[in-house]
Protein backbone atom coordinates (compact mmCIF):
# COMPACT_ATOMS: atom_id res chain seq x y z
CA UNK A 1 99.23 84.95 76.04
CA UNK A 2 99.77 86.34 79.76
CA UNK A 3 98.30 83.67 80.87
CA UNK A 4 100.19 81.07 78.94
CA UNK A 5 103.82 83.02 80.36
CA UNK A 6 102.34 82.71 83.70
CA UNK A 7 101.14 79.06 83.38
CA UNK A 8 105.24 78.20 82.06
CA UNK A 9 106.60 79.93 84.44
CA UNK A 10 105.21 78.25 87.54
CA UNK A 11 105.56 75.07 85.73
CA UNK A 12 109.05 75.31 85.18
CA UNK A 13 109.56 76.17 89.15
CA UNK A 14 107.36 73.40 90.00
CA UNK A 15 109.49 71.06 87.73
CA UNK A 16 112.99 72.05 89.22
CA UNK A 17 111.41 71.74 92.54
CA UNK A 18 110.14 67.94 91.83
CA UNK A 19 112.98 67.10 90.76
CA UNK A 20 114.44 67.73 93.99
CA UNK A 21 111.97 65.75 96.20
CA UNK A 22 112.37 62.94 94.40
CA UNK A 23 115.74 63.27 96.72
CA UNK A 24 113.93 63.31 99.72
CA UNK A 25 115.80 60.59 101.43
CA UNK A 26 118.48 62.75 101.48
CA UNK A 27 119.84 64.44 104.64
CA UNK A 28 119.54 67.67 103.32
CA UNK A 29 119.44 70.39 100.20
CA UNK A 30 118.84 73.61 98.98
CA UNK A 31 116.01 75.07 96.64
CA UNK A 32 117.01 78.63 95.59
CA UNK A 33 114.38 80.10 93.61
CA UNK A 34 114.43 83.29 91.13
CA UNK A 35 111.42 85.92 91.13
CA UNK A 36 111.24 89.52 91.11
CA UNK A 37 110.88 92.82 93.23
CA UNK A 38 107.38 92.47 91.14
CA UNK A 39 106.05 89.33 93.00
CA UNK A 40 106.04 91.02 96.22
CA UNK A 41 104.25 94.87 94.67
CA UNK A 42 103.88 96.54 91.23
CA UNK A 43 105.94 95.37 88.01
CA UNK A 44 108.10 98.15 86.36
CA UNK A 45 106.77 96.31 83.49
CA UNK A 46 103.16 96.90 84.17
CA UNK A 47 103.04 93.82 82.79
CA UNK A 48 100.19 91.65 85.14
CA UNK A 49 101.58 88.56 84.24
CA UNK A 50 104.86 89.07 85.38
CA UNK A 51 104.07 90.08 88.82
CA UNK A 52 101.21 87.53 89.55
CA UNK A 53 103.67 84.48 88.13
CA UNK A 54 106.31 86.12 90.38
CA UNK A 55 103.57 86.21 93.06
CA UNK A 56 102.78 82.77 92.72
CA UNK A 57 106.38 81.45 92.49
CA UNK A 58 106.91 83.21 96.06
CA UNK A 59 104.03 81.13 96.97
CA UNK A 60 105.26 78.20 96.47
CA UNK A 61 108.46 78.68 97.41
CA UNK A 62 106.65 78.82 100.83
CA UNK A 63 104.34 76.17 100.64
CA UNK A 64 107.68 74.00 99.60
CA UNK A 65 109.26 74.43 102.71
CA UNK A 66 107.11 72.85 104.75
CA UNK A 67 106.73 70.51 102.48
CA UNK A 68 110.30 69.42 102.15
CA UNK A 69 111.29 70.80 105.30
CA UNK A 70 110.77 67.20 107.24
CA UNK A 71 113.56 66.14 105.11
CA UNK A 72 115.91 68.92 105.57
CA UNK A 73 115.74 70.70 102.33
CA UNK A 74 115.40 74.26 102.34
CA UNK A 75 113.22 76.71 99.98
CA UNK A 76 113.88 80.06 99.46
CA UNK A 77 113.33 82.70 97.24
CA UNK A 78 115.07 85.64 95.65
CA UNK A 79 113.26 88.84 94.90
CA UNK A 80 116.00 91.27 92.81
CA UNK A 81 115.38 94.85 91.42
CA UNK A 82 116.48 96.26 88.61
CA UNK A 83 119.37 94.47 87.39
CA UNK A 84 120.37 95.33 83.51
CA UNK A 85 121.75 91.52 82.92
CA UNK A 86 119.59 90.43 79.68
CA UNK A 87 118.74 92.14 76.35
CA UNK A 88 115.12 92.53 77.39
CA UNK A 89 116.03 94.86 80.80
CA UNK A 90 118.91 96.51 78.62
CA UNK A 91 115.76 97.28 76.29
CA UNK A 92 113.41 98.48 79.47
CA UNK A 93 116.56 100.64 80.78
CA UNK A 94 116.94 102.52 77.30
CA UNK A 95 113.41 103.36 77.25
CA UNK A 96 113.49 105.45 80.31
CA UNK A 97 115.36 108.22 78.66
CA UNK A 98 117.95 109.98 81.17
CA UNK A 99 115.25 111.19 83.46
CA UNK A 100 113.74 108.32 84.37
CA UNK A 101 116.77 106.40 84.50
CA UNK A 102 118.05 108.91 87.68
CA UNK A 103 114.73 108.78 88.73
CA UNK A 104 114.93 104.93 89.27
CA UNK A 105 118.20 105.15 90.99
CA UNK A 106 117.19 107.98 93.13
CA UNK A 107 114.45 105.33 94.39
CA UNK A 108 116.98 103.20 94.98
CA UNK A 109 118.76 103.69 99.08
CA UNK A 110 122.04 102.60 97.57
CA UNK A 111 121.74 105.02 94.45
CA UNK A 112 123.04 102.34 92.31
CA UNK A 113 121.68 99.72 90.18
CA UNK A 114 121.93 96.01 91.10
CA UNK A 115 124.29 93.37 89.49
CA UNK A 116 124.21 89.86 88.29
CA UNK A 117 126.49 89.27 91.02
CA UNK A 118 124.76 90.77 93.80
CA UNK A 119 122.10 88.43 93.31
CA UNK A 120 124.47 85.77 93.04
CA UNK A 121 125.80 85.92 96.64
CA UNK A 122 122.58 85.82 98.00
CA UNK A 123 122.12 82.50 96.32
CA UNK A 124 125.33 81.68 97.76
CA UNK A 125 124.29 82.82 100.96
CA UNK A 126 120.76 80.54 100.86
CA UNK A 127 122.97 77.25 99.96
CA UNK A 128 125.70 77.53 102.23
CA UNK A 129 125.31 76.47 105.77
CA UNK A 130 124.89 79.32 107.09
CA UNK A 131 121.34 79.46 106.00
CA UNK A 132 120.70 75.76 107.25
CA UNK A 133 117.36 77.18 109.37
CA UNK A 134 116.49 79.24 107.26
CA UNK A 135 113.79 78.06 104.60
CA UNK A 136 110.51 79.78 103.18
CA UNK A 137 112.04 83.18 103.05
CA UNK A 138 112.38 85.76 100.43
CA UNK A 139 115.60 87.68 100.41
CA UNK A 140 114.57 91.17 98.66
CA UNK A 141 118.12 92.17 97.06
CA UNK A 142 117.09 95.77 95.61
CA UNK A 143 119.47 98.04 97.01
CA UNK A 144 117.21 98.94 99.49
CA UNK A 145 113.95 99.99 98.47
């Protein structure tokens, strides 16, 4: 089973990304990619994986870049915290109990959870032209870890 999840998961990203080679003559584009705090140390999860397709989607997110990078198309990556946005991290949050939820955001230099649109604005950020050189890079949006 893990490794099935982990198997879909970089397919999926390697699918998306095809898609937009197949665009290479192209002047430009953007790749944003989706991982997880857990690609780049430990899952909250514990769940191995998680962190090792999160891990390998960094990866590639690199190895993209120079890859498309001849034709102007930047990758980059996104590597969020803890962000309560989906019924499964509403389920992790509850089963903290009230001491280990303060103990998470006492880990966290903002003291604060992250939201959906926190992460969004870094995507934002990655496709706008202000990140035009900017390409194989993971943005860690964690509220400072």
């Amino acid at each position: 089973m893990a490794d099935h999840l982990r198997r879909q998961r970089h397919r999926r990203v390697l699918l998306l990304a095809g898609g937009g080679a197949r665009h290479e003559s192209r002047a430009r584009g953007r790749i944003v990619n989706i991982s997880s705090g857990a690609g780049l140390g430990i899952s909250l999860t514990g769940i191995q994986a998680y962190a090792s397709a999160k891990a390998a989607q960094i990866g590639l997110t690199r190895q993209l870049a120079h890859e498309l990078g001849p034709w102007g198309i930047t990758v980059n990556n996104i590597a969020p915290g803890f962000v309560r946005s989906n019924p499964t991290t509403e389920r992790q949050w509850e089963s903290y109990g009230d001491e280990g939820q303060r103990a998470l955001v006492d880990r966290i230099a903002l003291k604060r959870l992250g939201t959906p649109d926190d992460i969004a604005y870094g995507v934002l950020f990655f496709a706008s032209d202000y990140a035009g050189w900017i390409t194989g890079q993971v943005l860690s949006i964690d509220g400072g870890k």
